[in-house]
N, C-alpha and C. Protein backbone atom coordinates (compact mmCIF):
# COMPACT_ATOMS: atom_id res chain seq x y z
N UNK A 1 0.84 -1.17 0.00
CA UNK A 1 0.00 0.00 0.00
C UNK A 1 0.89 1.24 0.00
N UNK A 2 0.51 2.30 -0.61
CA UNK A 2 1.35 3.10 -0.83
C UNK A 2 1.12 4.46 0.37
N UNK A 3 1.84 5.43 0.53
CA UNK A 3 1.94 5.92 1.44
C UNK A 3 0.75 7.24 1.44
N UNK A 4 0.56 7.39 0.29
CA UNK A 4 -1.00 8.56 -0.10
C UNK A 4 -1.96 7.52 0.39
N UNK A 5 -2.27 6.15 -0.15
CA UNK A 5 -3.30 5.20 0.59
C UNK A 5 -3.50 5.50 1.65
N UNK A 6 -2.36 5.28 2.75
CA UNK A 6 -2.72 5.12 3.84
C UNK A 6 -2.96 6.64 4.57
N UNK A 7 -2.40 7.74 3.83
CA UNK A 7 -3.01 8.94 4.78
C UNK A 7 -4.43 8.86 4.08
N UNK A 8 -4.78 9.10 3.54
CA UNK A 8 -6.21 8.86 2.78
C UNK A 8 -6.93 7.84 3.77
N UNK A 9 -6.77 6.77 3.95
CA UNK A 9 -7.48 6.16 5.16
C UNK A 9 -7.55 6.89 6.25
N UNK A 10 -6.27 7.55 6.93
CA UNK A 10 -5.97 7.65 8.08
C UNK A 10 -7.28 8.83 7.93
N UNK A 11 -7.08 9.66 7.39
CA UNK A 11 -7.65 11.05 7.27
C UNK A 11 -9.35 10.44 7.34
N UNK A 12 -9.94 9.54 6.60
CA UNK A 12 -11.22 8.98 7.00
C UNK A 12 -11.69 8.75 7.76
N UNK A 13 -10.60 7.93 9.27
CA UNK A 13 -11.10 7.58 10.14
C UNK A 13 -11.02 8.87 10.86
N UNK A 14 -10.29 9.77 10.82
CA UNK A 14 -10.18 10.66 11.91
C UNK A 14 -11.44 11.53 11.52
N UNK A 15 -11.66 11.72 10.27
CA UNK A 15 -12.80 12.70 9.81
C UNK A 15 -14.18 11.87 10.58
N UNK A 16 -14.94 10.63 10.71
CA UNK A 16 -15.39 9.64 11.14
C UNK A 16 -15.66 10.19 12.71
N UNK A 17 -14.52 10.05 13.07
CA UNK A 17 -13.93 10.50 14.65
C UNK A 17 -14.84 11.75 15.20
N UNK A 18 -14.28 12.69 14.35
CA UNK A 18 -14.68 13.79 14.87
C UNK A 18 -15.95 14.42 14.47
N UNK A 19 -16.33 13.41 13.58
CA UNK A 19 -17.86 13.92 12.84
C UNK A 19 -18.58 12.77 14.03
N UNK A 20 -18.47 11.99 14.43
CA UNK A 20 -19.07 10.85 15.24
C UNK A 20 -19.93 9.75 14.50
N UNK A 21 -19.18 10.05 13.18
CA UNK A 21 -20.02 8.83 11.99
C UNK A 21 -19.13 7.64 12.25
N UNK A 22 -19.57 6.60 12.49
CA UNK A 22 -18.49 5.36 12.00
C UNK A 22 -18.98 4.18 10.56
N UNK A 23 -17.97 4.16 10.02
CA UNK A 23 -18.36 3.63 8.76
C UNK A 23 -17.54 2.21 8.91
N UNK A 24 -18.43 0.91 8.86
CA UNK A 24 -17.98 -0.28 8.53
C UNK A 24 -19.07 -1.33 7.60
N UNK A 25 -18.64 -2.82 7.58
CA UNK A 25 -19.85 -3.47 7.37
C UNK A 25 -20.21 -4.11 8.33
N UNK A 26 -21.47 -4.29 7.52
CA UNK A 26 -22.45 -5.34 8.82
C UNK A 26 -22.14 -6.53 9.13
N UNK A 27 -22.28 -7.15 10.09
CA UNK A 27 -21.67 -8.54 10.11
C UNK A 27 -23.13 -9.21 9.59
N UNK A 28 -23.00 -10.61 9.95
CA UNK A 28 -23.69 -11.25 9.32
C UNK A 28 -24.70 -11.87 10.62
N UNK A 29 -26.02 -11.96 10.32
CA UNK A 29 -26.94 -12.16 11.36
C UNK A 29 -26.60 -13.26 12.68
N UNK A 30 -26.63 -12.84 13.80
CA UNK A 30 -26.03 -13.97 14.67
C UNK A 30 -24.37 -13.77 15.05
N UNK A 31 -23.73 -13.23 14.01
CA UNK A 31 -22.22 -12.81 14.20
C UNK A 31 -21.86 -11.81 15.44
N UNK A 32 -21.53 -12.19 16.91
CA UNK A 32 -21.58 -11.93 17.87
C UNK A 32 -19.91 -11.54 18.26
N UNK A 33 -19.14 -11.93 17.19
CA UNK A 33 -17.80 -11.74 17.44
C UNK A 33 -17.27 -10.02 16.54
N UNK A 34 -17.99 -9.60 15.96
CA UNK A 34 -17.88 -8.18 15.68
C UNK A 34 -17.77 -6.99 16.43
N UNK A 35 -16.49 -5.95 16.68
CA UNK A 35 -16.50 -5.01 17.59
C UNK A 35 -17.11 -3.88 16.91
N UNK A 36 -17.45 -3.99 15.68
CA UNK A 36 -18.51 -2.88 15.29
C UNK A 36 -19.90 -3.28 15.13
N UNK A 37 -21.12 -3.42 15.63
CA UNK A 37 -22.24 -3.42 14.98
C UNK A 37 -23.48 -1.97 14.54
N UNK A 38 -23.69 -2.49 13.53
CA UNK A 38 -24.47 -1.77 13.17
C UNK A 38 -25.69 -1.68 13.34
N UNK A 39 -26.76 -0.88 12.96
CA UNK A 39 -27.91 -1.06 12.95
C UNK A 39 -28.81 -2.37 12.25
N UNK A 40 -28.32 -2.51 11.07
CA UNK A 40 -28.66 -3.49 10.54
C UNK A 40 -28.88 -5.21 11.04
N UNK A 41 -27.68 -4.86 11.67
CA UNK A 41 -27.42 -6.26 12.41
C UNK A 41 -28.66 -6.39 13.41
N UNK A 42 -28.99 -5.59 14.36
CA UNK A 42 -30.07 -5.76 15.41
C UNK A 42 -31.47 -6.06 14.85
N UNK A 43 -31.74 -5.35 13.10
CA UNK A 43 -32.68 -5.95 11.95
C UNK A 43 -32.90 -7.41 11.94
N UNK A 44 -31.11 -7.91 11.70
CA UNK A 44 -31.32 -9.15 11.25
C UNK A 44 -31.39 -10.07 12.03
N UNK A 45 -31.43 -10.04 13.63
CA UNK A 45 -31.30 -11.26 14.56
C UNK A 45 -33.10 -11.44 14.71
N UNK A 46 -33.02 -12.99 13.91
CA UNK A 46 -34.34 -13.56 13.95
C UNK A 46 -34.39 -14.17 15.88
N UNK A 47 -35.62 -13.95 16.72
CA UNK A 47 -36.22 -14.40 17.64
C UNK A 47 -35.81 -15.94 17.30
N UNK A 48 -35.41 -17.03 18.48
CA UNK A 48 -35.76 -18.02 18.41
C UNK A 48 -36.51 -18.81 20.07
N UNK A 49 -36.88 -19.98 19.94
CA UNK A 49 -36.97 -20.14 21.53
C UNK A 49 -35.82 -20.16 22.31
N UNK A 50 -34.36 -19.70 21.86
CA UNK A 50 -33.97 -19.84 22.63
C UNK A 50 -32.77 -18.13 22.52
N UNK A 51 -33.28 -17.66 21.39
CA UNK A 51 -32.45 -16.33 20.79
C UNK A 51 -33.44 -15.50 21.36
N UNK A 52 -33.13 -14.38 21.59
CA UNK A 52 -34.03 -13.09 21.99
C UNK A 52 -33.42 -12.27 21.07
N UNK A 53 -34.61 -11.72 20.96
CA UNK A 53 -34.52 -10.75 19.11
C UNK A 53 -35.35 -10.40 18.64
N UNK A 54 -35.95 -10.09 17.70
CA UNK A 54 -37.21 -9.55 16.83
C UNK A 54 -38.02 -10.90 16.27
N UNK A 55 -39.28 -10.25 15.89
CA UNK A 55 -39.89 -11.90 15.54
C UNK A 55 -41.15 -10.63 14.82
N UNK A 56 -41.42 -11.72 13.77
CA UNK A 56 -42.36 -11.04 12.83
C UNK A 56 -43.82 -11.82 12.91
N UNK A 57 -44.60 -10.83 12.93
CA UNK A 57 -46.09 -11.15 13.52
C UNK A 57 -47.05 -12.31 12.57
N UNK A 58 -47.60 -12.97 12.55
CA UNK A 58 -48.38 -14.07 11.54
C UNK A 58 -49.60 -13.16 11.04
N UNK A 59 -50.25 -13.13 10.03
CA UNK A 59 -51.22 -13.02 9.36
C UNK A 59 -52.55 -14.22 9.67
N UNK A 60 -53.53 -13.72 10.05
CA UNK A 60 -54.71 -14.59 10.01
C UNK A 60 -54.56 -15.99 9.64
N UNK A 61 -54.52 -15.35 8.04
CA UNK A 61 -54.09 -17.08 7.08
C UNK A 61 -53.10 -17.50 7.13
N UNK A 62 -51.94 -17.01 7.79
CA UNK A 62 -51.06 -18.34 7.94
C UNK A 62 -51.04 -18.76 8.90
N UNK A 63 -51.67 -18.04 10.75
CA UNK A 63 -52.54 -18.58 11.96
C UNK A 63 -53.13 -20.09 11.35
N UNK A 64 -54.13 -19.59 10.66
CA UNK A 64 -55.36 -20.92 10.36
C UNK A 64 -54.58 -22.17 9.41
N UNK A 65 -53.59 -21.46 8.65
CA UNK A 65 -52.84 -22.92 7.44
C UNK A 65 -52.05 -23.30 8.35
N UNK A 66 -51.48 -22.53 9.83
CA UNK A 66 -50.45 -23.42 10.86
C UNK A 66 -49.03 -24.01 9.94
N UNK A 67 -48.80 -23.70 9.19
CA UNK A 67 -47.66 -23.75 8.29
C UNK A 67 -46.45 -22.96 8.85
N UNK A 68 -46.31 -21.96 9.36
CA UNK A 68 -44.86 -21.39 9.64
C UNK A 68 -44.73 -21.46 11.23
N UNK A 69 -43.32 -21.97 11.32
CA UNK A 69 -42.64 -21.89 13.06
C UNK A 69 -41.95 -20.52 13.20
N UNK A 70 -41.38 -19.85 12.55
CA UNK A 70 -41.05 -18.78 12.41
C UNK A 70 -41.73 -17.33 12.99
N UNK A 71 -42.64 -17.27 12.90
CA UNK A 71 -43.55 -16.37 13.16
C UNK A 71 -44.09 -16.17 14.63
N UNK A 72 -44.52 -15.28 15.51
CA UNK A 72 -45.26 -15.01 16.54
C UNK A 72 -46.81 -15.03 16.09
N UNK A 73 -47.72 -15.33 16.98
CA UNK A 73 -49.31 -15.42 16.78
C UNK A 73 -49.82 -14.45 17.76
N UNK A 74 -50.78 -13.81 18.14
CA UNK A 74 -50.97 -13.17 18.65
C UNK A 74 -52.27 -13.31 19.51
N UNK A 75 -53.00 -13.07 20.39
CA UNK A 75 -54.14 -13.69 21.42
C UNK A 75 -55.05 -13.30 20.27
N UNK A 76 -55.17 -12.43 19.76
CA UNK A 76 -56.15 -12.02 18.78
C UNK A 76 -56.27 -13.05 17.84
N UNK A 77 -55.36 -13.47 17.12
CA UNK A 77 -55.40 -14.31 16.31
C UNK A 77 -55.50 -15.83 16.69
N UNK A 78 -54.89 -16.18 17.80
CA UNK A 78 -55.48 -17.22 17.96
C UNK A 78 -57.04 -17.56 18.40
N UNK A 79 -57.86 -16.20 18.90
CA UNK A 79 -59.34 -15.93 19.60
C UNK A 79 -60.41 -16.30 17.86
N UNK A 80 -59.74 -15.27 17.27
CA UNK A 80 -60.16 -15.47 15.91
C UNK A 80 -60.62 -17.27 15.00
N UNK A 81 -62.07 -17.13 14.73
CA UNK A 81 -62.86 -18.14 14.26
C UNK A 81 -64.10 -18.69 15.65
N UNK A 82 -63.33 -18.31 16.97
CA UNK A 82 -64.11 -18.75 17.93
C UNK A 82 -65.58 -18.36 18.40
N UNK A 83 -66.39 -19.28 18.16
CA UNK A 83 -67.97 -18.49 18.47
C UNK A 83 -68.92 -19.34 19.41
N UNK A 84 -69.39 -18.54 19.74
CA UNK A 84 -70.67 -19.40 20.82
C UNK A 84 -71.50 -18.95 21.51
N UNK A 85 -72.32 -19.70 21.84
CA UNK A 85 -73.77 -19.08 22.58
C UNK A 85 -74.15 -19.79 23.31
N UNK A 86 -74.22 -19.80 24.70
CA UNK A 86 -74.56 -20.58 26.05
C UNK A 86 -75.71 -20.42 26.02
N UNK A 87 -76.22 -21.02 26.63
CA UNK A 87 -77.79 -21.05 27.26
C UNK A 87 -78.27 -22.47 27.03
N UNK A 88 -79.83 -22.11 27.08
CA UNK A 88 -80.35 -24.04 27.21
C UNK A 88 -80.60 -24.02 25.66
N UNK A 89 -80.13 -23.70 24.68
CA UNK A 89 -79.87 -23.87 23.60
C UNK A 89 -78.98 -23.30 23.24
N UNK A 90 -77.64 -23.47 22.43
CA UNK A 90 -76.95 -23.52 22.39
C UNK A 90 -75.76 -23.93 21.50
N UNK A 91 -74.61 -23.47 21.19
CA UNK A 91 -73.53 -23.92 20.33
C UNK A 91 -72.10 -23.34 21.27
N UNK A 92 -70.66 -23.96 20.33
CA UNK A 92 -69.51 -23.87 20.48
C UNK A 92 -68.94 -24.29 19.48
N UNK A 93 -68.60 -23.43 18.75
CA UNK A 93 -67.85 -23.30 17.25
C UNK A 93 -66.15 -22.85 17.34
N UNK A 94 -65.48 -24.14 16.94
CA UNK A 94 -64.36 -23.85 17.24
C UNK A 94 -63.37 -23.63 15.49
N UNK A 95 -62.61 -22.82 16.00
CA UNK A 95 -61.81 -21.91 14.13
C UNK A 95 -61.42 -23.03 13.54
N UNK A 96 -61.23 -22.47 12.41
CA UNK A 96 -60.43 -23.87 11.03
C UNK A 96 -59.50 -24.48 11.65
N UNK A 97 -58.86 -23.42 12.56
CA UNK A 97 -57.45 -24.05 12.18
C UNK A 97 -57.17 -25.48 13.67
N UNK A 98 -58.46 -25.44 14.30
CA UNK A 98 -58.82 -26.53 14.89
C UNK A 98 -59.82 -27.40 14.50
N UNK A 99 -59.80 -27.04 13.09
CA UNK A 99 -60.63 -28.55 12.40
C UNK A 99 -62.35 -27.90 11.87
N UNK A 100 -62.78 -26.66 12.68
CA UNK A 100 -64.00 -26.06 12.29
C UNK A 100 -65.00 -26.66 12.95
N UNK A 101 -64.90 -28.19 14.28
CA UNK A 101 -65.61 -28.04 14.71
C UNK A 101 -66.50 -27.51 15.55
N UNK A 102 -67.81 -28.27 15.73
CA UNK A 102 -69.01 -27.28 16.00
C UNK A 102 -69.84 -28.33 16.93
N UNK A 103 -70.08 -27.89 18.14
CA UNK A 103 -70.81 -28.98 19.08
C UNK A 103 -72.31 -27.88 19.59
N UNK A 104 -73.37 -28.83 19.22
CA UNK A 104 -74.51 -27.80 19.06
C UNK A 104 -75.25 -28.66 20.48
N UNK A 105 -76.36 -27.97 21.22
CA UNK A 105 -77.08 -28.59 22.15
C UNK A 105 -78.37 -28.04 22.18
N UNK A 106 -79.35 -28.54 23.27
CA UNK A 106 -80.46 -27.71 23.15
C UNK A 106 -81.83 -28.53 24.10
N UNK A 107 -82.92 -27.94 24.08
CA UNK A 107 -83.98 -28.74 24.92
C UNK A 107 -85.38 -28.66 23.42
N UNK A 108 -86.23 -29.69 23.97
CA UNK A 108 -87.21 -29.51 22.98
C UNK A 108 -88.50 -30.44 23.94
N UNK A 109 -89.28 -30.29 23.79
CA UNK A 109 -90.28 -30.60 24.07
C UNK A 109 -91.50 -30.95 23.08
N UNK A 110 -91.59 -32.76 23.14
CA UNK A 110 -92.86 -33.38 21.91
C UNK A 110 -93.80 -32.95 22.38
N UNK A 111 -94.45 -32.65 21.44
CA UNK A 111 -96.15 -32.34 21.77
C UNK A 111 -97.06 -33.51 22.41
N UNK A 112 -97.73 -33.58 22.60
CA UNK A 112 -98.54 -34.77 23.43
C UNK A 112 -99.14 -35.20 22.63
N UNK A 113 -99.09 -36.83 22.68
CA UNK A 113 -99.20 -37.74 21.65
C UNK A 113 -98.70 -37.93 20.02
N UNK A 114 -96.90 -37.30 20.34
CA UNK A 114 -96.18 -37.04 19.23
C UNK A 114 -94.75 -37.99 19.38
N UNK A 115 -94.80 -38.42 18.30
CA UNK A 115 -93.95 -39.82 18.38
C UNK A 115 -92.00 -38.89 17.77
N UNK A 116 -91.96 -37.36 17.10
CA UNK A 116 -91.01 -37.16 17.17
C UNK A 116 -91.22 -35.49 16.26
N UNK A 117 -90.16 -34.92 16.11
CA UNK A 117 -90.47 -33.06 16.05
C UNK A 117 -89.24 -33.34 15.19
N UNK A 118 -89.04 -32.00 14.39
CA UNK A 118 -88.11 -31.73 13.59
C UNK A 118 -87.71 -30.35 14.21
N UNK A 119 -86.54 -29.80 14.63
CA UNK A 119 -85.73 -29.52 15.29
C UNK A 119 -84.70 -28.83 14.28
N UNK A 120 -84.94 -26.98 14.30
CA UNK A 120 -84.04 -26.69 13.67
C UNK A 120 -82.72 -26.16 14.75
N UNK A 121 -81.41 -26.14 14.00
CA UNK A 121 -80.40 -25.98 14.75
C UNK A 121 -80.26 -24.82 15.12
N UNK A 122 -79.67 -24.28 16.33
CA UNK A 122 -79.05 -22.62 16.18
C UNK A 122 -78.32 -22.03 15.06
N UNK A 123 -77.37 -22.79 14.40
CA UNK A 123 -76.72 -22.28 13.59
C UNK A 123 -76.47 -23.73 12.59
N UNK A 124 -76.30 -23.64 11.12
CA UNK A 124 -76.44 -24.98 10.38
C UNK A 124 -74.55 -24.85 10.22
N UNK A 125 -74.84 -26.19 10.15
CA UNK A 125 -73.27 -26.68 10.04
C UNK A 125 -72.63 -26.68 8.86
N UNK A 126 -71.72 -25.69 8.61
CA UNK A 126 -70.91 -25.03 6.49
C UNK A 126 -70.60 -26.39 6.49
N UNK A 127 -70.68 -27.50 7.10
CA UNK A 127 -69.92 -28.91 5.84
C UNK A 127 -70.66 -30.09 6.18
N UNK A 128 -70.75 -30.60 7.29
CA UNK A 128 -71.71 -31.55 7.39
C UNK A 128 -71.72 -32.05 8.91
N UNK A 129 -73.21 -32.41 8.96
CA UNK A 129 -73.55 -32.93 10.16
C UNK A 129 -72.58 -33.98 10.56
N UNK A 130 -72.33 -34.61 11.35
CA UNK A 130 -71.55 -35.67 11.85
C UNK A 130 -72.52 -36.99 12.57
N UNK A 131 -72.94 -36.49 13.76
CA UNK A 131 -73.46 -37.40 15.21
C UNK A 131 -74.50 -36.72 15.69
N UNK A 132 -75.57 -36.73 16.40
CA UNK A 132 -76.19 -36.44 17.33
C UNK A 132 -76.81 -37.20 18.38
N UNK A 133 -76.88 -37.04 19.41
CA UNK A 133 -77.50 -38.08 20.75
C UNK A 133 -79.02 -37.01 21.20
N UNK A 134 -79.80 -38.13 21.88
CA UNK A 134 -80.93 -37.46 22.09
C UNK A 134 -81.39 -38.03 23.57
N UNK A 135 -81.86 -37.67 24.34
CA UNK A 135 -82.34 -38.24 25.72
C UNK A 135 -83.54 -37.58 26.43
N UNK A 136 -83.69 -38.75 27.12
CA UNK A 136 -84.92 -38.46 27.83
C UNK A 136 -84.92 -36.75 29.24
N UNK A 137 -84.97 -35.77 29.28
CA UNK A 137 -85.08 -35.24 30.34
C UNK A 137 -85.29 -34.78 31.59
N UNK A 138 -85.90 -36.45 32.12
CA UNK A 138 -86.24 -36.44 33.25
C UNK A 138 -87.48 -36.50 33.60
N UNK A 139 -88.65 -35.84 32.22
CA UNK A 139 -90.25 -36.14 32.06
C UNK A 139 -90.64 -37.00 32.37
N UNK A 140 -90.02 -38.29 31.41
CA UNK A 140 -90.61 -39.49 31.46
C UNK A 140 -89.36 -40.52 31.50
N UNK A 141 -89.65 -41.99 31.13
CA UNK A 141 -89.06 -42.75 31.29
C UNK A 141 -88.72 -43.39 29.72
N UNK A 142 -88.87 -42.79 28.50
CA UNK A 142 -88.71 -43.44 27.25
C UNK A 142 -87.75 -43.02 26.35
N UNK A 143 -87.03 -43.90 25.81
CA UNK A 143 -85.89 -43.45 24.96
C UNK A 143 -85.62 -42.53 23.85
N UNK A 144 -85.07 -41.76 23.63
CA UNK A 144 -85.48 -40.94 22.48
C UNK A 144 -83.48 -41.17 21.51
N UNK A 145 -84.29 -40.85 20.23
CA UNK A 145 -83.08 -40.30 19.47
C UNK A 145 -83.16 -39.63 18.82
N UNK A 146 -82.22 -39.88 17.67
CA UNK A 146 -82.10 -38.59 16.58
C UNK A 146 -81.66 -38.98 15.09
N UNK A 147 -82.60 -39.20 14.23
CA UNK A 147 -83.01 -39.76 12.51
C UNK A 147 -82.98 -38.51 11.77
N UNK A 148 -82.59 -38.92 10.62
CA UNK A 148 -82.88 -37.59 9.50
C UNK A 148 -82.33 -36.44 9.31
N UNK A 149 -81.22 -36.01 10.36
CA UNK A 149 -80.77 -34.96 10.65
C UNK A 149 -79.52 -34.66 9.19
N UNK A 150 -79.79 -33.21 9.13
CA UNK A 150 -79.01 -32.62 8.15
C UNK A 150 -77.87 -31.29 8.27
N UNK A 151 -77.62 -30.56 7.81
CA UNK A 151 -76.64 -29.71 8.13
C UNK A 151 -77.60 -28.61 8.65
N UNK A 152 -78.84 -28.30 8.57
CA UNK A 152 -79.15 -27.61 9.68
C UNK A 152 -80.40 -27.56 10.51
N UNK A 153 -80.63 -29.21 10.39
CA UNK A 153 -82.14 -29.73 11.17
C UNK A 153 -81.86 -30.83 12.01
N UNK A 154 -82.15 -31.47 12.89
CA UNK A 154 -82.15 -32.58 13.42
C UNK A 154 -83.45 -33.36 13.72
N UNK A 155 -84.06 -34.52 13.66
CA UNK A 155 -85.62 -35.50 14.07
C UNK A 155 -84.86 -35.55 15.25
N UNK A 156 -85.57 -35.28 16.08
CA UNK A 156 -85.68 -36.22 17.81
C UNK A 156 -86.70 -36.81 17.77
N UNK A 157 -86.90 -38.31 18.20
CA UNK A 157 -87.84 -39.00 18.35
C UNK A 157 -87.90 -39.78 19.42
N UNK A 158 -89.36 -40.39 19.78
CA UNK A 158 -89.26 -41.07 21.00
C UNK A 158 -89.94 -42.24 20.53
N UNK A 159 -89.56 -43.53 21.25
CA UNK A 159 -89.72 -44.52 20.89
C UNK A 159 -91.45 -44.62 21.17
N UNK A 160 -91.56 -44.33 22.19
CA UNK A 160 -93.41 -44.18 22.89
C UNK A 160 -93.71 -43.08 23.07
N UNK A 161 -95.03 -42.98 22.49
CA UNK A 161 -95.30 -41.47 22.98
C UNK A 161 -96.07 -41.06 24.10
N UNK A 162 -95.69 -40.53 25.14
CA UNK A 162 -96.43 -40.42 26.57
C UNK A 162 -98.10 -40.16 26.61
N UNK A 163 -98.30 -40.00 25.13
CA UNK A 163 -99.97 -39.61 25.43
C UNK A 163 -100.21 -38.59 25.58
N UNK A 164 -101.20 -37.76 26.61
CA UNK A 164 -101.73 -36.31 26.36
C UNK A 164 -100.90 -35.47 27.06
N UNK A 165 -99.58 -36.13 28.07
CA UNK A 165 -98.14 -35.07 28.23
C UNK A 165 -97.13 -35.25 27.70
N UNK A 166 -96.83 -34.24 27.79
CA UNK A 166 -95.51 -33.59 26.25
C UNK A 166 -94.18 -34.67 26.67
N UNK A 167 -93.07 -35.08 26.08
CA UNK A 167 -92.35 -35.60 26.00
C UNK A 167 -91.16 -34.71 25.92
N UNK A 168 -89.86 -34.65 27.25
CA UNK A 168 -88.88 -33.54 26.86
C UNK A 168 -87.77 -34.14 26.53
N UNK A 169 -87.04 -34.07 25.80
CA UNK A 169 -85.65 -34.42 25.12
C UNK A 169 -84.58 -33.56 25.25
N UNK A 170 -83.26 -33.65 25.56
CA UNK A 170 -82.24 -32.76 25.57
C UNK A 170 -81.31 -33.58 24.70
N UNK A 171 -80.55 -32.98 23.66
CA UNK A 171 -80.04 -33.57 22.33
C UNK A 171 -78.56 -32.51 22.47
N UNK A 172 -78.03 -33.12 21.51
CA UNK A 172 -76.32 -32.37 21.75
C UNK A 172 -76.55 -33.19 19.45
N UNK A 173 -75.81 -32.28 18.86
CA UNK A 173 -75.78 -32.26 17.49
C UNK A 173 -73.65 -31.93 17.54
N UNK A 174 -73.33 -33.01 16.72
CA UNK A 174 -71.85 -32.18 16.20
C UNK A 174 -71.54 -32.52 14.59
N UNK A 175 -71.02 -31.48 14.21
CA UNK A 175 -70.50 -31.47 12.86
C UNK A 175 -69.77 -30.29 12.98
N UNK A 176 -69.12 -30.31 11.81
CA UNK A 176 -68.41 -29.01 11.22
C UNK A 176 -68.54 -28.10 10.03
């Protein structure tokens, strides 16, 4: 190197110095053995479970496709798809990205001298019915179930019909 080179450097760093700029490169993400870092570098250190660092937030749809480890999720996004309605009728609708199921419940009461009722759901099921169970409520003593049911109706029926008092059934419906 010739001797203009090196005042030419020298003169950079001191200009650097006294301006309070420092000029180098970045190391490379994770590169912990560098006595200069830059800004950049604190950019590039990806979060891991076991790195502390920056971490980039998930999008809805890639929450629900569950495809990237990379990413942070957020309470919001995981709350997101979740729905329901308590009471003595009733649902619990759980998001895609736990499968979309849907567990429905409810009370109904046969009319007297009615062997079974058609029973619409709180909410009909976007893909298809699955199962439903049907039972007696404590009225009487006769078995009941559940025939015919579709994505957003269910039959409860009773095997006997009590005659001129009503017959009560409590039924639970799941699909997704």
């Amino acid at each position: 190197m010739s001797l203009a080179s090196n005042l030419a450097a020298l003169a950079r760093l001191l200009t650097a110095a006294a301006s309070g700029i420092v000029n180098g490169t970045t190391p490379a993400a994770g590169d912990n053995t560098k006595a200069l870092i830059t800004s950049e570098w604190f950019k590039a250190e990806q979060a891991t479970e076991t790195v502390q660092g920056t971490a980039k937030i998930a999008t809805q749809a890639i929450t629900n496709a569950g495809i990237d480890d990379t990413m942070t999720v957020t309470p919001k996004k995981l709350r997101a798809g979740f729905a329901f309605s308590f009471g003595t009728i009733g649902y619990f609708c759980f998001p895609s990205w736990l499968g979309g199921l849907i567990i429905q419940w409810g009370f109904y009461s046969l009319a007297a001298n009615s062997y079974s009722a058609t029973i619409p759901l709180p909410i009909a099921f976007p893909n298809a019915y699955m199962m439903g169970v049907a039972c007696d409520s404590g009225q009487s003593t006769y078995p009941f179930g559940i025939t015919g049911a579709s994505k957003a109706q269910i039959n409860v029926y009773v095997t006997t019909a009590k005659g001129a008092n009503a017959s009560g059934a409590n039924w639970i419906a799941i699909g997704y």
